[in-house]
N, C-alpha and C. Protein backbone atom coordinates (compact mmCIF):
# COMPACT_ATOMS: atom_id res chain seq x y z
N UNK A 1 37.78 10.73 19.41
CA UNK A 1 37.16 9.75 20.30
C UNK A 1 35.71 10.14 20.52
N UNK A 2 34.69 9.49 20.12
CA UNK A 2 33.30 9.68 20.33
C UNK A 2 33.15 8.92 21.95
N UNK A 3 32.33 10.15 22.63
CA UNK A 3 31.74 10.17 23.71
C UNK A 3 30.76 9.01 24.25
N UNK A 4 30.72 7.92 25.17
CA UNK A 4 29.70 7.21 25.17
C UNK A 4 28.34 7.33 25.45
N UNK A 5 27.58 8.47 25.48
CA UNK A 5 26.93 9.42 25.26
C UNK A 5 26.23 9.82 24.09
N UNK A 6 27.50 10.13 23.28
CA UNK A 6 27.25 10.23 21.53
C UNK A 6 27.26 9.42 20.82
N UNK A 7 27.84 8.08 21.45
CA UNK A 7 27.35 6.62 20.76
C UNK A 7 26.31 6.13 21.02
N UNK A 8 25.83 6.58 22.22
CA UNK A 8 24.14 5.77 22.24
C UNK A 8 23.05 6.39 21.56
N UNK A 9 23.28 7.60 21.55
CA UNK A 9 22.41 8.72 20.91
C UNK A 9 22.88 8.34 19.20
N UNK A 10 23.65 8.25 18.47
CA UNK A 10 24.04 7.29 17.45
C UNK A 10 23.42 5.93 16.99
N UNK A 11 23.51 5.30 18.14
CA UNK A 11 23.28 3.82 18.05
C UNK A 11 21.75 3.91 18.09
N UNK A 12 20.97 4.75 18.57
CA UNK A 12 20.13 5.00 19.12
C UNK A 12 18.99 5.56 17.67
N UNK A 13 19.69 6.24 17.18
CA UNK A 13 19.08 7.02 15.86
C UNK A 13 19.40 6.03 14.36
N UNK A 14 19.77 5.49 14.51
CA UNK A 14 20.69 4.46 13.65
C UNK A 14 19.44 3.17 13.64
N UNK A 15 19.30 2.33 15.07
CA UNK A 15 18.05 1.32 14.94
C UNK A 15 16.86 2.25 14.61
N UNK A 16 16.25 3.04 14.89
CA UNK A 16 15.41 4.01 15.07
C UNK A 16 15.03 4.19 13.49
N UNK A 17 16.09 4.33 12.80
CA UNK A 17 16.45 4.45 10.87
C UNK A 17 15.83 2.88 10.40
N UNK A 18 16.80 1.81 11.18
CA UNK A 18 16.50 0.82 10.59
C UNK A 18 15.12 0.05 10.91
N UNK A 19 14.68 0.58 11.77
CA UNK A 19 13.00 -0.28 12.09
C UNK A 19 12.05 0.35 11.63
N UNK A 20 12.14 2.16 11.07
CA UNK A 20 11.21 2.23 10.33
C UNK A 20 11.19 2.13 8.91
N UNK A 21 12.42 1.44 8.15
CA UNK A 21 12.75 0.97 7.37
C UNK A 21 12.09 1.68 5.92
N UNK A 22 12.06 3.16 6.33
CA UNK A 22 11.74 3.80 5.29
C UNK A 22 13.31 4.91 4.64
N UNK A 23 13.25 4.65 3.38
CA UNK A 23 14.20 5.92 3.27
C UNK A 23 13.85 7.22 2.92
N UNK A 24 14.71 8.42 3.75
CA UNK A 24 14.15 9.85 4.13
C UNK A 24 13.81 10.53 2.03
N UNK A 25 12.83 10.74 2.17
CA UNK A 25 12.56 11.61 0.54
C UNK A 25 13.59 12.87 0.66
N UNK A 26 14.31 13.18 -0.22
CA UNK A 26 15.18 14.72 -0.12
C UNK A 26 14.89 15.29 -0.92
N UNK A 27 13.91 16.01 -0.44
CA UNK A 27 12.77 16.86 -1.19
C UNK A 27 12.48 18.16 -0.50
N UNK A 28 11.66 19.31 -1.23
CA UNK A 28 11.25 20.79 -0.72
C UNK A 28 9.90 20.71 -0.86
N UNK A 29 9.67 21.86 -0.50
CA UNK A 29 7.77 21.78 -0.38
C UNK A 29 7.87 22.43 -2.00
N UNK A 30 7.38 21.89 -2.83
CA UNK A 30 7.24 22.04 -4.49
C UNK A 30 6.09 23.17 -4.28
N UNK A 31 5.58 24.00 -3.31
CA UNK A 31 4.47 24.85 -3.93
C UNK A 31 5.50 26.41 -3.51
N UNK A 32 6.26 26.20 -2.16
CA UNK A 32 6.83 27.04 -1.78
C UNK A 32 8.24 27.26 -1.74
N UNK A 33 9.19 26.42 -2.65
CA UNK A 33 10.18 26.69 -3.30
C UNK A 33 10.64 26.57 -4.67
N UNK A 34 9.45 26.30 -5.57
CA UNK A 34 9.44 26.45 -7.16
C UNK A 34 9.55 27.33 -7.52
N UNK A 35 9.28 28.75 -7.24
CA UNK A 35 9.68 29.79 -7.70
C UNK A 35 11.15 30.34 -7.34
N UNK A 36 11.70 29.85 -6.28
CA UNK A 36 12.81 30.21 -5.74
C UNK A 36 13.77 29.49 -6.70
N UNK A 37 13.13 28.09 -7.05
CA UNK A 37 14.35 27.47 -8.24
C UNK A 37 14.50 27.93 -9.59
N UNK A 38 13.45 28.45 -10.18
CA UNK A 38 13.15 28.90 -11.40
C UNK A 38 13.77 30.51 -10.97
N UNK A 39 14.21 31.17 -10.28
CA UNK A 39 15.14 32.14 -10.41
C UNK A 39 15.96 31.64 -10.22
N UNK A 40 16.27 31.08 -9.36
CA UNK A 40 18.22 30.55 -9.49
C UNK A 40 18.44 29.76 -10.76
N UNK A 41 17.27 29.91 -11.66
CA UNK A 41 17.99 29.01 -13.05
C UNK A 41 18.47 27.25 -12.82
N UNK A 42 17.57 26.57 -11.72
CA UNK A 42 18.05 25.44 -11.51
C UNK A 42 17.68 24.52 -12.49
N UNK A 43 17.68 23.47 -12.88
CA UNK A 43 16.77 22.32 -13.45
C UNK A 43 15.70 22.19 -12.37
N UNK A 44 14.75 22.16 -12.67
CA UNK A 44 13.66 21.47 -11.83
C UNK A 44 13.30 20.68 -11.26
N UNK A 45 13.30 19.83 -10.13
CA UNK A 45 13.00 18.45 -9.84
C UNK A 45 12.12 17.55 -10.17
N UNK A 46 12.35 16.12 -9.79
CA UNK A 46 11.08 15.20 -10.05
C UNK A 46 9.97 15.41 -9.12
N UNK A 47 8.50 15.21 -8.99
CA UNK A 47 7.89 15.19 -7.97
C UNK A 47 6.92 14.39 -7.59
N UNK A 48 6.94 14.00 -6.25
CA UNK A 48 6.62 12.53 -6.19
C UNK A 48 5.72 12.90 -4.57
N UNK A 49 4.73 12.24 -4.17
CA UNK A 49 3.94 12.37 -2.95
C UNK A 49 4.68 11.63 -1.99
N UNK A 50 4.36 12.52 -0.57
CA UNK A 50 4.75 11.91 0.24
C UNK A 50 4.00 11.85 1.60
N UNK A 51 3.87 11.12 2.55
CA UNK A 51 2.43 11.09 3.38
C UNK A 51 2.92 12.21 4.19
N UNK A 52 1.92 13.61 4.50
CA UNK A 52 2.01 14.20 5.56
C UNK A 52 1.62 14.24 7.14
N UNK A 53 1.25 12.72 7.11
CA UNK A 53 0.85 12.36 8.67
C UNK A 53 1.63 10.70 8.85
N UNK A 54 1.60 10.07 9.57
CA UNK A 54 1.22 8.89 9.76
C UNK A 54 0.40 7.94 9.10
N UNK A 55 0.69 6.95 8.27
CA UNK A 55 -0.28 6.46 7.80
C UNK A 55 -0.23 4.78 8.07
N UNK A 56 -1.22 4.32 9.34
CA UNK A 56 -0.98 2.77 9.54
C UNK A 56 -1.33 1.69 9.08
N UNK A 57 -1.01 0.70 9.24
CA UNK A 57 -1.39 -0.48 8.15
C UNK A 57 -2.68 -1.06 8.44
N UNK A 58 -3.12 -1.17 7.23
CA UNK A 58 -4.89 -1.25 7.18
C UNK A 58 -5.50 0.23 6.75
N UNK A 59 -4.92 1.28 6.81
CA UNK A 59 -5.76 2.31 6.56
C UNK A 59 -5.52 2.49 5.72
N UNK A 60 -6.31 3.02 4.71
CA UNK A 60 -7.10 3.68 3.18
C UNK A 60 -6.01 4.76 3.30
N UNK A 61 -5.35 4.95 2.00
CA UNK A 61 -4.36 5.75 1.76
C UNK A 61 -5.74 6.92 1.35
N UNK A 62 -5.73 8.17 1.88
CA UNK A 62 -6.49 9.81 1.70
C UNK A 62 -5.18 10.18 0.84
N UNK A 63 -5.96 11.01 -0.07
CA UNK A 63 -4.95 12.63 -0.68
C UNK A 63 -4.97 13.59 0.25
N UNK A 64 -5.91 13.37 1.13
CA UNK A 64 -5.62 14.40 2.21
C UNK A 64 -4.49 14.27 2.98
N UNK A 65 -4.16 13.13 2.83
CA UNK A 65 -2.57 12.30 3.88
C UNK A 65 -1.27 12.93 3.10
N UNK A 66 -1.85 13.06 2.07
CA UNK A 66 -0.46 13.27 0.98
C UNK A 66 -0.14 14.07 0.96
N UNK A 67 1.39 14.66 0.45
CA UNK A 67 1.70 16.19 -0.05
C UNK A 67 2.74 15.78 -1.07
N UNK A 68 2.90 16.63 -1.99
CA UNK A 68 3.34 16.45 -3.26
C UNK A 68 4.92 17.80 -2.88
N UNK A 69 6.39 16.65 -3.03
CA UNK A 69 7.17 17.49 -2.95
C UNK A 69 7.99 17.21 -4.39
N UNK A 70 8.71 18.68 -4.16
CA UNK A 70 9.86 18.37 -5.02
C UNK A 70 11.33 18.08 -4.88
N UNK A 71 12.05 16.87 -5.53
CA UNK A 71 13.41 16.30 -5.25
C UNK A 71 14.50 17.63 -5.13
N UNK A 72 14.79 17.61 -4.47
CA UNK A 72 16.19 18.28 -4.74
C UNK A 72 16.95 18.24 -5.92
N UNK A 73 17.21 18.92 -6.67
CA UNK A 73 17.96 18.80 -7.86
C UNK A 73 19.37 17.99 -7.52
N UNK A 74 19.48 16.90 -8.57
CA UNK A 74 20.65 15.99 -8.48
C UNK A 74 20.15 14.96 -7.08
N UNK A 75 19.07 14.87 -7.02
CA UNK A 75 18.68 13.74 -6.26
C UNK A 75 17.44 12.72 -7.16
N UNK A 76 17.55 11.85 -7.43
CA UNK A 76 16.65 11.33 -8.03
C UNK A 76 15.66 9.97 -6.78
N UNK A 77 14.57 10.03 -7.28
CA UNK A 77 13.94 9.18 -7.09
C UNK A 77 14.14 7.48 -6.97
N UNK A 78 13.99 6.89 -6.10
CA UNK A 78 14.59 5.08 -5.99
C UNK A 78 13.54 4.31 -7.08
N UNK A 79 13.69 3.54 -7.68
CA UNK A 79 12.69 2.72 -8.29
C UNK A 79 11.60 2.49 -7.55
N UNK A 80 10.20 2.40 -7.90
CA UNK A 80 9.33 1.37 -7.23
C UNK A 80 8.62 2.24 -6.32
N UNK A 81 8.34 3.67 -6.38
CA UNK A 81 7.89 4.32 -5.54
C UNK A 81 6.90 4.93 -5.89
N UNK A 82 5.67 5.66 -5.29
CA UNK A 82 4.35 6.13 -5.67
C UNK A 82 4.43 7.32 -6.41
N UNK A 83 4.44 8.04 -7.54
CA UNK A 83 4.84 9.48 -7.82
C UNK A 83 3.35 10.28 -7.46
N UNK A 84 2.12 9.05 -8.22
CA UNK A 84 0.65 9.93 -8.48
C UNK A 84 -0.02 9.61 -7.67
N UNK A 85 -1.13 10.60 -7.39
CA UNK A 85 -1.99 10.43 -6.67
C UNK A 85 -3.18 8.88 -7.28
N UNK A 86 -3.16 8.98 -8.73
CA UNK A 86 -4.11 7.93 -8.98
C UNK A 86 -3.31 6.32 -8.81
N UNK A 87 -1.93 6.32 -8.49
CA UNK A 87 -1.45 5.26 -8.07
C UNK A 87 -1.91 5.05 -6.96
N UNK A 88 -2.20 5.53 -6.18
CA UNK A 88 -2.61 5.48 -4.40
C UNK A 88 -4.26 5.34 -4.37
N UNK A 89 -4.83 5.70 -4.85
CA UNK A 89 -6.19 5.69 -5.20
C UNK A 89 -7.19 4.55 -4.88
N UNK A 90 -7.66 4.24 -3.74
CA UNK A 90 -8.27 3.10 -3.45
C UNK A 90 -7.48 1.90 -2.70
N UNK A 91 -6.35 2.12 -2.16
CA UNK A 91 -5.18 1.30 -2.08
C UNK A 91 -5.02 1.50 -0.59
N UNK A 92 -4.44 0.33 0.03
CA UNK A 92 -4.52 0.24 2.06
C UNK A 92 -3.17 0.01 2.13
N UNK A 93 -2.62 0.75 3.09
CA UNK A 93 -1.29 0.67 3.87
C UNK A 93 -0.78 -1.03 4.34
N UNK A 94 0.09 -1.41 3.62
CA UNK A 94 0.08 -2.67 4.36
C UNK A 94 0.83 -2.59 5.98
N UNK A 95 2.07 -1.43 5.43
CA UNK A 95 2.84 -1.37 6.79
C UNK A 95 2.79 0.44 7.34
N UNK A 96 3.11 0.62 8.47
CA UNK A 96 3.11 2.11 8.49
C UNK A 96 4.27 2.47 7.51
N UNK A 97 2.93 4.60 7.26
CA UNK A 97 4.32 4.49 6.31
C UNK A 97 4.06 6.37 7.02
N UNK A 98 5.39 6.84 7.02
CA UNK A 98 6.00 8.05 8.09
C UNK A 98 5.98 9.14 7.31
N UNK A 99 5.44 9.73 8.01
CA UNK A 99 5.89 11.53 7.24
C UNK A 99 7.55 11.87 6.25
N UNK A 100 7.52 12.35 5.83
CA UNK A 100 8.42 12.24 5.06
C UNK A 100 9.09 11.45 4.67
N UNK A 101 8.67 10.58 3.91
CA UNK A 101 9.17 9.07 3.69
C UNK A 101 8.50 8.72 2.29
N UNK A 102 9.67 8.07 1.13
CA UNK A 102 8.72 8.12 -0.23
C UNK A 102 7.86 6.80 0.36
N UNK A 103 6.45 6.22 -0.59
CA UNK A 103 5.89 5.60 0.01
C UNK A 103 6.45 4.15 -1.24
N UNK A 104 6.81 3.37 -0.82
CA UNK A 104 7.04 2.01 -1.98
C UNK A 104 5.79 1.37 -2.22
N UNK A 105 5.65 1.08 -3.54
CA UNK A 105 4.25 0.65 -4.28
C UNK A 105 4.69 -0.83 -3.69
N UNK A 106 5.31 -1.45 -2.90
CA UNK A 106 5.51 -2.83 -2.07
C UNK A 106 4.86 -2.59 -0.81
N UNK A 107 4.52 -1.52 -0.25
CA UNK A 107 4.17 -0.80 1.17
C UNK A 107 2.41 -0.98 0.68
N UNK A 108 2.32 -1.26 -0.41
CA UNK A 108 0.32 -0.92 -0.97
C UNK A 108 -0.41 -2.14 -0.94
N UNK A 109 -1.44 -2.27 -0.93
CA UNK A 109 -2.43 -3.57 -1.55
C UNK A 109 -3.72 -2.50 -1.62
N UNK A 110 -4.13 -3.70 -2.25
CA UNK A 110 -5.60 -3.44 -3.10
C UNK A 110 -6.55 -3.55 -1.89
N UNK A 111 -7.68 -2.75 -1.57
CA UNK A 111 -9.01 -2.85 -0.72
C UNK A 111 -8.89 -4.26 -0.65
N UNK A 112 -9.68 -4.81 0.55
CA UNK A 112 -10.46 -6.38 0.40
C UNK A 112 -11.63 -6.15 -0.20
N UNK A 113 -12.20 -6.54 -1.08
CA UNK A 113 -13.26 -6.71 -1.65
C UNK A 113 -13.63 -8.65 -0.20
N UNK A 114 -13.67 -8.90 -0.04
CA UNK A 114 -14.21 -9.77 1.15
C UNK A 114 -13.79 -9.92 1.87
N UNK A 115 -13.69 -9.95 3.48
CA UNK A 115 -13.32 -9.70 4.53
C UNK A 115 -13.13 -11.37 4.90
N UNK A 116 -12.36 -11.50 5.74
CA UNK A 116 -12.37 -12.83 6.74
C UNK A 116 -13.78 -13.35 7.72
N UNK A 117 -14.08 -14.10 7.50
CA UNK A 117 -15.35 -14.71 8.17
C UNK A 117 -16.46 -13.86 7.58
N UNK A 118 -16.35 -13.17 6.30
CA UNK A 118 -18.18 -13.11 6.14
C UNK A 118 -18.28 -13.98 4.38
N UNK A 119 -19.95 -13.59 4.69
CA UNK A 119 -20.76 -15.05 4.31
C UNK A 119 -20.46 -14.46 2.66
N UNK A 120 -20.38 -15.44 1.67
CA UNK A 120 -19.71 -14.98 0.29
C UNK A 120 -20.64 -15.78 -0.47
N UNK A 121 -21.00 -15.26 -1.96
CA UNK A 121 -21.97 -16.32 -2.93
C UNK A 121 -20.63 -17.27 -3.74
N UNK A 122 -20.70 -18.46 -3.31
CA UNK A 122 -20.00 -19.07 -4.46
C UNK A 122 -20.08 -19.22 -5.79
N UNK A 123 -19.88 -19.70 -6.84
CA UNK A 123 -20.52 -20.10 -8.15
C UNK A 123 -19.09 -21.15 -8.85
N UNK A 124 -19.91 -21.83 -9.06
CA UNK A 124 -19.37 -23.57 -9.91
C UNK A 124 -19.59 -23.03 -11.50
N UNK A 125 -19.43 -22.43 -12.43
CA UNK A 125 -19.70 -22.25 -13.91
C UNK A 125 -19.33 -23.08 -15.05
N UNK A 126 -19.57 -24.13 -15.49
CA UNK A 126 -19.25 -24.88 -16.16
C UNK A 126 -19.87 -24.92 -17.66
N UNK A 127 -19.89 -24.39 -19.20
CA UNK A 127 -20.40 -24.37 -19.62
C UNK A 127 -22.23 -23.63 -19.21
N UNK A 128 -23.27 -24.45 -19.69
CA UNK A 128 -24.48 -23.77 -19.57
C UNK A 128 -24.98 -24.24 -17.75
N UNK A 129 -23.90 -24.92 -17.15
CA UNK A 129 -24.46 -25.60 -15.72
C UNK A 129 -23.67 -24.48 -14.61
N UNK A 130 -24.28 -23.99 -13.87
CA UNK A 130 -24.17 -22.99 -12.27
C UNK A 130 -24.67 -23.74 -11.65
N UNK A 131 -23.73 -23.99 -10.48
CA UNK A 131 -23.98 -24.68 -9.11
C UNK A 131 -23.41 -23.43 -8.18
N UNK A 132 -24.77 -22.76 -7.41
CA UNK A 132 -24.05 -21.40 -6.62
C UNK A 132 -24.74 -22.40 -5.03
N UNK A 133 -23.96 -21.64 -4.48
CA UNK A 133 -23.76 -21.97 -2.77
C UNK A 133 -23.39 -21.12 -2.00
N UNK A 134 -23.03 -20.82 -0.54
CA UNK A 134 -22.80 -19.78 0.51
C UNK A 134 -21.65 -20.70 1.00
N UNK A 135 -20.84 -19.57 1.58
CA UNK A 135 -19.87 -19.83 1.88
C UNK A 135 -19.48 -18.93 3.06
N UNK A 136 -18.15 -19.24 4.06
CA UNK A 136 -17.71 -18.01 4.83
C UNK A 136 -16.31 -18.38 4.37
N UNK A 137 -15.83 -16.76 4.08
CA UNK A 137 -14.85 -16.77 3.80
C UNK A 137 -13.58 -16.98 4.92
N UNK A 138 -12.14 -17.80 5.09
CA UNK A 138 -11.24 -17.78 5.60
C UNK A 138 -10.29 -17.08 6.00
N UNK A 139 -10.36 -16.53 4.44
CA UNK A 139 -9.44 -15.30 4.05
C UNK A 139 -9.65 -14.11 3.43
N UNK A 140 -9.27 -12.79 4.29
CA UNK A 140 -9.70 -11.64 3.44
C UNK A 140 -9.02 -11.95 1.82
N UNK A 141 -9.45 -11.02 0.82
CA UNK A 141 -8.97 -11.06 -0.30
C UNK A 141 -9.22 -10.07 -1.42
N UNK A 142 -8.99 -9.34 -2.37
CA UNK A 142 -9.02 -8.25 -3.24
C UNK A 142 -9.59 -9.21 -4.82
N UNK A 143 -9.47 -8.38 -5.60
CA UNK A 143 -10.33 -8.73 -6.88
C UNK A 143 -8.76 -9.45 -7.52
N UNK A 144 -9.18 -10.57 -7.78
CA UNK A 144 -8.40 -12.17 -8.42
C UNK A 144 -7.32 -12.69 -7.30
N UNK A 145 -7.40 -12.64 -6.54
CA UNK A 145 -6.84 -13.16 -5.11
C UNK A 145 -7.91 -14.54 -5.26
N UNK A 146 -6.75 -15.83 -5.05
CA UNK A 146 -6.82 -16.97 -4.32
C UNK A 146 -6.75 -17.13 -2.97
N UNK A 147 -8.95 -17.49 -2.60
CA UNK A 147 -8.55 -17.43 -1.05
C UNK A 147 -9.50 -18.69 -0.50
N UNK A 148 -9.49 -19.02 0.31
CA UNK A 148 -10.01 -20.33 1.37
C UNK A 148 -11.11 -20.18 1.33
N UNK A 149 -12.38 -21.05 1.16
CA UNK A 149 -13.54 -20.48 1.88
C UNK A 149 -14.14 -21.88 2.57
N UNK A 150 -15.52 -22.31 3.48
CA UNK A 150 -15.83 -22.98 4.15
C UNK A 150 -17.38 -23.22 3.41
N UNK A 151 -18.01 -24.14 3.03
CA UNK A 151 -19.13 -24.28 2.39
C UNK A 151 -19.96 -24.32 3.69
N UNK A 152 -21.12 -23.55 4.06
CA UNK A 152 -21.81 -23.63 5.13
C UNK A 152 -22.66 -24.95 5.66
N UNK A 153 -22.74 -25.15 4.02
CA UNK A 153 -24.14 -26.63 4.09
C UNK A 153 -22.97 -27.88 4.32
N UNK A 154 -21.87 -28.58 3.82
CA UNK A 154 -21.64 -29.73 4.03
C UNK A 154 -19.58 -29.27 4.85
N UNK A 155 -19.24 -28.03 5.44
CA UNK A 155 -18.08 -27.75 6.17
C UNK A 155 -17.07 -28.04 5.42
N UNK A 156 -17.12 -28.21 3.56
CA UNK A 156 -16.11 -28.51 3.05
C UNK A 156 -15.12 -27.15 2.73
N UNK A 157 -14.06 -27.44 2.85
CA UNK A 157 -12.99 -25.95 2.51
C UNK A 157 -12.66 -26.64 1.05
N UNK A 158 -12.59 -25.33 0.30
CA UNK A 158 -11.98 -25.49 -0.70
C UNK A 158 -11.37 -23.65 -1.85
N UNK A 159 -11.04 -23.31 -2.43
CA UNK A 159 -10.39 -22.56 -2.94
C UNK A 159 -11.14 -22.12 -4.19
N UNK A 160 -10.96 -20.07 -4.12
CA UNK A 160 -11.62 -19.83 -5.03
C UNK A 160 -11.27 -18.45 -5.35
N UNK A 161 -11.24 -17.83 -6.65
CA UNK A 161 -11.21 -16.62 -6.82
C UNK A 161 -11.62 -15.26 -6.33
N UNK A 162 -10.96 -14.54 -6.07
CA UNK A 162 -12.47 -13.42 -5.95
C UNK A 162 -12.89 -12.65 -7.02
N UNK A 163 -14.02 -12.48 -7.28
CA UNK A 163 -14.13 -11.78 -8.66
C UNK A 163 -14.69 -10.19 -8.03
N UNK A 164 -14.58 -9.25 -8.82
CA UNK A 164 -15.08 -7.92 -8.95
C UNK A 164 -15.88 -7.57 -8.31
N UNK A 165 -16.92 -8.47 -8.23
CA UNK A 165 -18.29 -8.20 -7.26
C UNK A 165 -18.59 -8.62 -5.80
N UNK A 166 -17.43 -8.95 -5.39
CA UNK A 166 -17.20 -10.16 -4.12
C UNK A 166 -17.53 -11.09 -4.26
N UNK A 167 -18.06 -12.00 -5.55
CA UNK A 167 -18.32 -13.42 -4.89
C UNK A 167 -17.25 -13.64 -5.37
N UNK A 168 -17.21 -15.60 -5.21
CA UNK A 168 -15.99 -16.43 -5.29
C UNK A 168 -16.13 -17.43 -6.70
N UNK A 169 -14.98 -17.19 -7.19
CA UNK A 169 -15.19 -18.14 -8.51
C UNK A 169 -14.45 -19.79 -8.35
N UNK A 170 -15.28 -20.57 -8.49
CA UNK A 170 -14.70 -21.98 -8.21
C UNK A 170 -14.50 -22.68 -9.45
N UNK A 171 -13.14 -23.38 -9.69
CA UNK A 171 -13.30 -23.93 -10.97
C UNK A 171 -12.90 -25.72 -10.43
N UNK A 172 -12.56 -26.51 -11.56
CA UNK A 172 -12.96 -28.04 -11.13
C UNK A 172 -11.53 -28.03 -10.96
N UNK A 173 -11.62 -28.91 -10.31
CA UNK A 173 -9.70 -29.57 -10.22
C UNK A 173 -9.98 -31.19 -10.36
């Protein structure tokens, strides 16, 4: 018979699991138990980064955030998860993601290359004819993201790429 006590403290650790909706990495610190496995003759694990602080949504994933562990032997890795550091590389937290917790490449997005409400160069390219204009953008957005923007001179909205350099690429419809 569990204690009602030990069911809330249960129930308690249980939502606690499910709202940070990360699953726990079962992993060792790979700098300070690799030698301990390589005498016990183990197989070696996979090794995959995992954030050593807090990391909240909107913030710039650091290697300084990271630490690189190793799986437990006979534990493998879930699909879809960050192993390298150059996967993370320039890349923003969409949701928090917890200390010991693998990080899911679904948890990532790309920098905004243009922010919400600032002023953007449009360009119309049609053959040898450019029609460029100013714009404010609606919607933040990353490099080939479809996003909103507002033409300053006549208040028309209409839809446009983002290209590499922050401006917006408009094509005819």
């Amino acid at each position: 018979m569990v204690s009602p006590a030990s069911r809330s403290a249960l129930c308690r650790t249980a939502l606690i699991l499910a709202l940070a909706g990360g699953v726990p990495a079962f992993a060792q610190e790979s700098a300070d138990q690799q030698g301990a496995q390589v005498a016990s003759n183990q197989a070696a694990g996979e090794v995959v980064l995992i954030p050593n602080r807090v990391i909240y949504p909107g913030e710039l994933i650091d290697t300084a955030a990271l630490k690189p562990v190793t799986l437990l032997p006979g534990k493998h890795r879930p699909d879809a998860v960050a192993t390298q550091a150059e996967e993370l590389q320039g890349k923003v937290a969409k949701r928090t993601l917890l200390p010991g917790r693998y990080i899911p490449v679904a948890a990532l997005r790309d920098a905004w290359l243009v922010e919400q409400g600032a002023a953007v160069q449009v360009y119309f390219i049609a053959g040898d004819l450019t029609i460029s204009a100013t714009a404010v953008s609606l919607q933040p957005g990353a490099a080939g993201d479809l996003i909103k923007v507002r033409n300053t001179d006549s208040g028309k909205i209409f839809s446009g790429t983002v290209m590499a350099d922050g401006t917006i690429r408009v094509s005819a419809s």
